[in-house]
Protein backbone atom coordinates (compact mmCIF):
# COMPACT_ATOMS: atom_id res chain seq x y z
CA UNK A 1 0.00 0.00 0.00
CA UNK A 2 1.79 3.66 -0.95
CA UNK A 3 1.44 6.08 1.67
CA UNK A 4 -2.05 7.38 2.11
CA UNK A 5 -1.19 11.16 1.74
CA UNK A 6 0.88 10.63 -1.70
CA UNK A 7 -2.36 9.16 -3.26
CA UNK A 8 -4.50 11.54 -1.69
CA UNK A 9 -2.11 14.34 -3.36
CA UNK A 10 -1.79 12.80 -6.83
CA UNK A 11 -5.57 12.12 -6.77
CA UNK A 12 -6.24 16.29 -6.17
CA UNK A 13 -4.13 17.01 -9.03
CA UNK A 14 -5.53 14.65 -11.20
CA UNK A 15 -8.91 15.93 -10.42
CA UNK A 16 -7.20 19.77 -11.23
CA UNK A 17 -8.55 20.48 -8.04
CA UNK A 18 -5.01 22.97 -7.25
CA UNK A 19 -6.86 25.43 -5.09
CA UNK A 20 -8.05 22.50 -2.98
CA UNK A 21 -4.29 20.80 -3.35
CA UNK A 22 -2.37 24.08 -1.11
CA UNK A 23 -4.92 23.69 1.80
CA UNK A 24 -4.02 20.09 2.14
CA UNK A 25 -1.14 19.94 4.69
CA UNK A 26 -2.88 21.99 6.88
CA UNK A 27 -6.18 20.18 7.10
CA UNK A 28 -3.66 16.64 7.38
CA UNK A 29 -2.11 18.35 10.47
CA UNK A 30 -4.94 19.35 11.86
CA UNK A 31 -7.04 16.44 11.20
CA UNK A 32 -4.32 13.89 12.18
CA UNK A 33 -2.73 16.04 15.67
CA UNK A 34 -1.22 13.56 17.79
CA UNK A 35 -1.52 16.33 20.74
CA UNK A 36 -5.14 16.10 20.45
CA UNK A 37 -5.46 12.63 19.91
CA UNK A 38 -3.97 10.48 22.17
CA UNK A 39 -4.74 7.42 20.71
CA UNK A 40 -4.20 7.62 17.21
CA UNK A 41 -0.11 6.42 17.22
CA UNK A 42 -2.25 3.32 18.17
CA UNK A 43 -4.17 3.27 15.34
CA UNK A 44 -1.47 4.43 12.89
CA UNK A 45 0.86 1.35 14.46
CA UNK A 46 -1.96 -1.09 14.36
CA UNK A 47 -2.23 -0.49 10.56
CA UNK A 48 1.57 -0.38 9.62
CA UNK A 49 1.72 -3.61 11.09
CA UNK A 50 -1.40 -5.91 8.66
CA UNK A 51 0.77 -8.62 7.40
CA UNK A 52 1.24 -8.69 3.92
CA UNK A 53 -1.07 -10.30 1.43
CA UNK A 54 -0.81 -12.95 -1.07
CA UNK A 55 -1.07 -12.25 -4.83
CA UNK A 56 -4.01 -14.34 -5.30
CA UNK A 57 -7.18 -12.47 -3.49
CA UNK A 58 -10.56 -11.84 -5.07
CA UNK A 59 -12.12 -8.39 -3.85
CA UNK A 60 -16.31 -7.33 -4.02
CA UNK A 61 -17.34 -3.71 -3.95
CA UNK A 62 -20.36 -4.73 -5.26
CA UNK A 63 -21.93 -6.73 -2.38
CA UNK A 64 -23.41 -6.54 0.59
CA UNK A 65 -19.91 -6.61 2.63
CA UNK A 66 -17.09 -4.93 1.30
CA UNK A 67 -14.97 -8.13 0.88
CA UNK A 68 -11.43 -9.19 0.31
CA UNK A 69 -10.69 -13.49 -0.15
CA UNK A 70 -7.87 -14.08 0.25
CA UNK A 71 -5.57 -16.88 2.28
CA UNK A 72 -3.61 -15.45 5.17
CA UNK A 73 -3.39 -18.40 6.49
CA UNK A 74 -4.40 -19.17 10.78
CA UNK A 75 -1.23 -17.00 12.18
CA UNK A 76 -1.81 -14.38 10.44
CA UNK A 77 -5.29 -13.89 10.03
CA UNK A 78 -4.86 -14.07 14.04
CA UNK A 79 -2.61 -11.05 14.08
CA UNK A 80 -4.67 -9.66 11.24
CA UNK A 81 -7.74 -9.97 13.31
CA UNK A 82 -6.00 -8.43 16.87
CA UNK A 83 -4.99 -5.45 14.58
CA UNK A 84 -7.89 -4.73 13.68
CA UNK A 85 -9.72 -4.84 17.02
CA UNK A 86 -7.62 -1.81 18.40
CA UNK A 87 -9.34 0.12 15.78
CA UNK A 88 -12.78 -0.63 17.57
CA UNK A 89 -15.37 0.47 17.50
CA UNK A 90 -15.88 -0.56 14.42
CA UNK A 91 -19.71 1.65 13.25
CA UNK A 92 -20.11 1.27 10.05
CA UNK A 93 -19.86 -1.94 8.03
CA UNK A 94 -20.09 -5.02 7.10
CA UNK A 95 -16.96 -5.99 5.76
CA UNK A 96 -15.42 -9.42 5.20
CA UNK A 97 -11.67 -9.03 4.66
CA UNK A 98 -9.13 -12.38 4.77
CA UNK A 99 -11.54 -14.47 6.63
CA UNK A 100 -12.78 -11.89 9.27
CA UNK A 101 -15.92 -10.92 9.31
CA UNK A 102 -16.15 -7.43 10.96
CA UNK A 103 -19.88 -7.25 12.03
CA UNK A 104 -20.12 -3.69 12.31
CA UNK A 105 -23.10 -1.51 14.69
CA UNK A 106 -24.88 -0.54 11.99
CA UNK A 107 -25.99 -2.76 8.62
CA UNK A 108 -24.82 0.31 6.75
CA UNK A 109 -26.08 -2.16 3.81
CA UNK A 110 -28.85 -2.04 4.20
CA UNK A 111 -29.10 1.89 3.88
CA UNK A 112 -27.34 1.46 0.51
CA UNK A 113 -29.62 -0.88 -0.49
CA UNK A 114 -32.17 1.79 0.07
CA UNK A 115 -30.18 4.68 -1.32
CA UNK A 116 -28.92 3.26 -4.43
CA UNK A 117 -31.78 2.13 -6.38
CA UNK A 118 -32.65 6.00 -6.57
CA UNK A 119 -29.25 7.68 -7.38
CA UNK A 120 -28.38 8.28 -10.51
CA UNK A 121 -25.74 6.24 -12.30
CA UNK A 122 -22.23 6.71 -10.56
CA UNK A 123 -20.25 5.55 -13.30
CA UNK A 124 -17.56 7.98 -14.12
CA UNK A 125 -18.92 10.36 -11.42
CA UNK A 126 -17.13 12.41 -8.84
CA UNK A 127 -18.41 11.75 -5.80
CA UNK A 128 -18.05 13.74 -2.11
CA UNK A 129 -19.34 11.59 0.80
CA UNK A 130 -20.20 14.02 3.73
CA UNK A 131 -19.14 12.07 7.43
CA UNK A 132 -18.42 8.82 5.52
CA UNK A 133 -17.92 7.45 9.09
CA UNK A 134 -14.60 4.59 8.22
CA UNK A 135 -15.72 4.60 4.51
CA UNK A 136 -18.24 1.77 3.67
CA UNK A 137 -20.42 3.44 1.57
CA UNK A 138 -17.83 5.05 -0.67
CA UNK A 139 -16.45 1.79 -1.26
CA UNK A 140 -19.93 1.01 -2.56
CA UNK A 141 -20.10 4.06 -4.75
CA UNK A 142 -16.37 2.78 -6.33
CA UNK A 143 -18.08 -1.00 -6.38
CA UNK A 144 -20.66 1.09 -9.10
CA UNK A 145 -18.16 2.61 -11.50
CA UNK A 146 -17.50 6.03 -9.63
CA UNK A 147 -14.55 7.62 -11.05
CA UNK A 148 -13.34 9.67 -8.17
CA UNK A 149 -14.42 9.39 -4.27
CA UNK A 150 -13.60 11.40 -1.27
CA UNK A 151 -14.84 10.89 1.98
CA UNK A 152 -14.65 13.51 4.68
CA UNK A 153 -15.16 13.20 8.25
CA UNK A 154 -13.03 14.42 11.08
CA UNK A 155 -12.22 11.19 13.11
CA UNK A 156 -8.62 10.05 12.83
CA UNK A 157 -10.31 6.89 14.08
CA UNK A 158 -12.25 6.13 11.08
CA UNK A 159 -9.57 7.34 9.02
CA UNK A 160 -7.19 4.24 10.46
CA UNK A 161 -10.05 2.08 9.84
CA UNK A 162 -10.60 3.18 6.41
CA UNK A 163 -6.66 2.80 5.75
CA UNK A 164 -6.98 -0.62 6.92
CA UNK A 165 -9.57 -1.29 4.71
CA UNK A 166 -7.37 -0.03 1.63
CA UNK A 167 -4.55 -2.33 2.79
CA UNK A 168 -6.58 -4.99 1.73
CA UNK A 169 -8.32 -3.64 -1.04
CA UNK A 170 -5.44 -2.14 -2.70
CA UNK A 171 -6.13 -0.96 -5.98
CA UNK A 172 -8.61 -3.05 -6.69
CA UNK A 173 -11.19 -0.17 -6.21
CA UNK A 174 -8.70 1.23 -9.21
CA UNK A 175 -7.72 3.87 -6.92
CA UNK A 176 -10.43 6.29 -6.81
CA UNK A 177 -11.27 6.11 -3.63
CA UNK A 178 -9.56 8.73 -0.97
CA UNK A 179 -10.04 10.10 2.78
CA UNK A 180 -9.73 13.33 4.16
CA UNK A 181 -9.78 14.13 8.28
CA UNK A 182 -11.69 16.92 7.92
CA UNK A 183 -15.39 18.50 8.21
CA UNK A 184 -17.56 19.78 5.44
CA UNK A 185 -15.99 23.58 7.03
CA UNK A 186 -12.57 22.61 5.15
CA UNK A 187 -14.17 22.26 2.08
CA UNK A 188 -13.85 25.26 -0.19
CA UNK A 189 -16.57 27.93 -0.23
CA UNK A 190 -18.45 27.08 -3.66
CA UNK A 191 -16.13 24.41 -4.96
CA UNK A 192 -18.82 23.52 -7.71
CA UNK A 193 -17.02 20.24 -8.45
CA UNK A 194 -18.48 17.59 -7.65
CA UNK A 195 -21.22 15.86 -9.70
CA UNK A 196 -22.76 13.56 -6.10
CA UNK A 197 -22.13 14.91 -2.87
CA UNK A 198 -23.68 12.53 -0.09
CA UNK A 199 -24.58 13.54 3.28
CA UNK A 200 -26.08 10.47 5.41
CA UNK A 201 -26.47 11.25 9.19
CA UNK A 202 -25.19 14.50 9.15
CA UNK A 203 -27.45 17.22 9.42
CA UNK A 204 -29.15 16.30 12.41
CA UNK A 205 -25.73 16.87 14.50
CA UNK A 206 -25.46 20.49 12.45
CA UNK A 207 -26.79 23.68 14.64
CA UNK A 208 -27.59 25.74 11.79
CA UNK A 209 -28.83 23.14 9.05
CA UNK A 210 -29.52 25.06 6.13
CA UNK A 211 -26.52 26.30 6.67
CA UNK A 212 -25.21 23.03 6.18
CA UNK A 213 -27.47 22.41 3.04
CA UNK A 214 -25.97 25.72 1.51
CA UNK A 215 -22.55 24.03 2.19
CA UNK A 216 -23.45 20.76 -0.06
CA UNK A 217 -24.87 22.79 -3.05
CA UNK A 218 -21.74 24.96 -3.03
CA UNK A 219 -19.67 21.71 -3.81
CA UNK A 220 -21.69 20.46 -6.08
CA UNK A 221 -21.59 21.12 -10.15
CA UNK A 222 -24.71 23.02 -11.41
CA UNK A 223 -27.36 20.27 -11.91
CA UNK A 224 -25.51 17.73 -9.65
CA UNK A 225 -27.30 15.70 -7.35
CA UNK A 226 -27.29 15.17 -3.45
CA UNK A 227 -28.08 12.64 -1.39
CA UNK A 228 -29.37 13.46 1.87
CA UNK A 229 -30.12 11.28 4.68
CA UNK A 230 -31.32 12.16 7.91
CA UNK A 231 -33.49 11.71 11.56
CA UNK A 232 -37.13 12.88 10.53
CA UNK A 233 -40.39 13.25 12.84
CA UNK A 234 -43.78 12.11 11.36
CA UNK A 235 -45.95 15.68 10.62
CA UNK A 236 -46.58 18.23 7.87
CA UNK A 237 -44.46 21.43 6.17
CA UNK A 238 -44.18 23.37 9.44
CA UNK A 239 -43.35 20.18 11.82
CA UNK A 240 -39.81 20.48 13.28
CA UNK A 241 -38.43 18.77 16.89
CA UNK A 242 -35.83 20.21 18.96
CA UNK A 243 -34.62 18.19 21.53
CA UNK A 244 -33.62 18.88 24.79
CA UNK A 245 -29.52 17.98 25.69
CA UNK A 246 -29.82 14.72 24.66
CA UNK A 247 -31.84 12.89 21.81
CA UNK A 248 -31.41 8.71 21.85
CA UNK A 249 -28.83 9.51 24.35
CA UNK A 250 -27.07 11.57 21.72
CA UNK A 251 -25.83 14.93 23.31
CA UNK A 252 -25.28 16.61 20.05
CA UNK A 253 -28.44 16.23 18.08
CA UNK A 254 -30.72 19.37 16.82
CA UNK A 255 -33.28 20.01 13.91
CA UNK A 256 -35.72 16.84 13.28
CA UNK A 257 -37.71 18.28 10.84
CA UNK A 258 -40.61 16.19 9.08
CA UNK A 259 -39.85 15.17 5.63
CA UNK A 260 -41.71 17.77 3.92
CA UNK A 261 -40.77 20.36 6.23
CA UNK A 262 -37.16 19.13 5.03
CA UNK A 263 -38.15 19.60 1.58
CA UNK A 264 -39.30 23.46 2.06
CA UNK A 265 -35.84 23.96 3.81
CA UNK A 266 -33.89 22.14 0.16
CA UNK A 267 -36.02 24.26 -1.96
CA UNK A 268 -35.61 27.55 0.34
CA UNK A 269 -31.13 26.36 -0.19
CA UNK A 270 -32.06 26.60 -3.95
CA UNK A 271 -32.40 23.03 -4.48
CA UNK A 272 -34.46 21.80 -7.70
CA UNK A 273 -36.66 18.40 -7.93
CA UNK A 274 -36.70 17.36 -4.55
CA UNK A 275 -38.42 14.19 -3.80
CA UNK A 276 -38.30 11.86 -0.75
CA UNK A 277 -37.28 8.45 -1.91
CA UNK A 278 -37.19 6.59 1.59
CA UNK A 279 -38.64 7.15 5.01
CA UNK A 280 -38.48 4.34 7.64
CA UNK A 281 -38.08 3.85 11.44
CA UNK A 282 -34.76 2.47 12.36
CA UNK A 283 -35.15 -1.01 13.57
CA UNK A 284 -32.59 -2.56 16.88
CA UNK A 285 -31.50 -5.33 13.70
CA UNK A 286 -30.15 -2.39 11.91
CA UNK A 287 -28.50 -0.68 14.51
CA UNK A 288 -27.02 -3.08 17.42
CA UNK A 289 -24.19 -3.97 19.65
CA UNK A 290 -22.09 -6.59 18.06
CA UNK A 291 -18.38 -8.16 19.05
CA UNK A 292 -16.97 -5.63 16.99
CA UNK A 293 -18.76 -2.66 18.68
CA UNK A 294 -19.24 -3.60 22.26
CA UNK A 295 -20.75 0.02 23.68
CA UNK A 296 -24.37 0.48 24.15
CA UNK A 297 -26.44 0.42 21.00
CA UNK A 298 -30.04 1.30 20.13
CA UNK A 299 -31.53 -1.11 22.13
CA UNK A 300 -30.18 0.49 25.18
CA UNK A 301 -31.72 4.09 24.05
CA UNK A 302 -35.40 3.26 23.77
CA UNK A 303 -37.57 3.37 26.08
CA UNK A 304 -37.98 -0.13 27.56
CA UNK A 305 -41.82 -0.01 28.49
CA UNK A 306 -42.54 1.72 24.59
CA UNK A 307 -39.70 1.26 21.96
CA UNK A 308 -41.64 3.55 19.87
CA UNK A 309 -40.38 6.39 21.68
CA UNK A 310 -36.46 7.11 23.04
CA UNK A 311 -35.32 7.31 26.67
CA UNK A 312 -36.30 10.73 26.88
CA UNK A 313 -39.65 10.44 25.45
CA UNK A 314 -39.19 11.64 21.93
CA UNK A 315 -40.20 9.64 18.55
CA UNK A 316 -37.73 6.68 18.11
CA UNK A 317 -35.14 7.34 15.54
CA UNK A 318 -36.89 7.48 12.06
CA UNK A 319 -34.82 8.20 8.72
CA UNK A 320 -35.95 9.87 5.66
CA UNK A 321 -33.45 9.98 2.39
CA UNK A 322 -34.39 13.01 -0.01
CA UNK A 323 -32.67 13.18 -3.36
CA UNK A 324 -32.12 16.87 -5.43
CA UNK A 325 -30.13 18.64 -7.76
CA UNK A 326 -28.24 22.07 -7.83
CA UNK A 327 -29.64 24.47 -9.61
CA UNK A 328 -28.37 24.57 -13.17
């Protein structure tokens, strides 16, 4: 595997995306600061140390898991397996790679199986994916012909666990597929580049939401499309929950708004043909506890004597996906 930041680089200047290219250092310092997180020599060691793989290994982007086959052998799938456990926890998923199954909190497959059938076709797209968590779903947009795919989010966690992926899926995702530490904030102010920018559990944990929807048009090319997925309430065009501190034990959680009250707030951003193309509760089989994520799950933030309503008393978790374009 070639170090992550040379690929990253050669990728932004094959894109011609310069202006982007100077900032990069920076937002690499800043998104991978030892002083501010402690554990991430950890993570960085843990990765450095995946035994090598043999020539022969058959890899899906196109199914359910994100799988590698290959034989490592028992020793070293062993030490492949430890390595990857001091990455935990592992949220998004699942993946299969060298005979371990990582069985990941949430069966981020089935979202994708929801998503995709609506999107238009990725092939030989350029593709953002907004808090990509450890990168599941952009190796599912690659898996579908995408020509160029950055994920952003700001854990150095889930950027270990995405590099640990990529160590076994080498270039068999014909290297288009790239991480960046960093929040939506880094990228540039009306970028207009990319032709699908994704943004799936996101908005919720934003403060000033159309703020954030202004942010996705401005990176995407006139007439590209976004993918937005997000907590919704049940109600009509003026239907909006804020929580109190916490929300399904979440401390960071704002704006619920109902579907169509989401939909005035995309066509107030300037968005064109919005449509909602999923709404459905979350279920405890979709989001779970699992030996790869050990920490209190969904189950635990329901209320026990109604699991159609949280802890707290608010609607359970309920998830809408709403598909539109930037303005041409």
């Amino acid at each position: 595997m070639q170090p992550p930041h040379r690929a990253l680089y050669h990728a932004f200047v094959d894109q011609g995306l310069e202006t982007w290219l100077a900032r990069l250092p920076e937002q690499l310092a800043g998104g991978l600061d030892r002083r501010r997180y402690g554990d991430l020599p950890a993570w960085e060691k843990a990765v450095a140390k995946l035994p090598p793989l043999p020539a022969d290994r058959h890899v899906r982007l196109d199914a359910d898991a994100v799988t590698v086959d290959c034989d490592l052998g028992t020793s070293r799938r062993r030490q492949a397996e430890n390595l990857l456990r001091v990455l935990m926890p592992w949220r998004k998923g699942p993946y299969r790679l060298g005979g371990i199954a990582i069985e990941t909190e949430w069966r981020s497959d089935w979202k994708w199986r929801r998503v995709a059938p609506h999107l238009a076709s990725l092939a030989g797209r350029r593709v953002l994916d907004v808090g990509g968590g450890n990168g599941y779903h952009a190796w599912r947009m690659a898996g579908q012909g995408a020509a160029f795919v950055l994920v952003i989010d700001p854990s150095p966690r889930f950027y270990w666990q995405f590099q640990a992926v990529r160590h076994f899926v080498g270039e068999a995702d014909r290297g288009v597929t790239h991480f960046l530490p960093v929040g939506i904030e880094a990228v540039p102010e009306g970028l207009g580049f990319f032709d699908t920018v994704f943004s799936m559990g996101v908005l919720y944990h934003r403060p000033s939401p159309l703020e954030h929807l202004l942010q996705l048009k401005g990176a995407l090319r006139p007439g590209g499309e976004l993918v937005l997925e997000t907590l919704v309430v049940e109600g009509d065009a003026r239907t909006v929950l804020l929580p109190g501190n916490r929300y399904a034990a979440m401390p960071n959680v704002y704006f619920l708004p109902s579907s169509a009250a989401l939909c005035t707030w995309l066509a107030r951003c300037g968005f064109e043909h919005v449509r909602v193309v999923d709404e459905a509760d979350t279920t405890r089989d979709e989001q779970r506890a699992t030996d790869w994520m050990t920490f209190q799950s969904l189950a635990d933030f329901l209320d026990p004597a109604d699991t159609a309503l949280t802890r707290e008393g608010y609607p359970a978790p309920r998830r809408a996906v709403v598909i539109a374009n930037a303005p041409r």
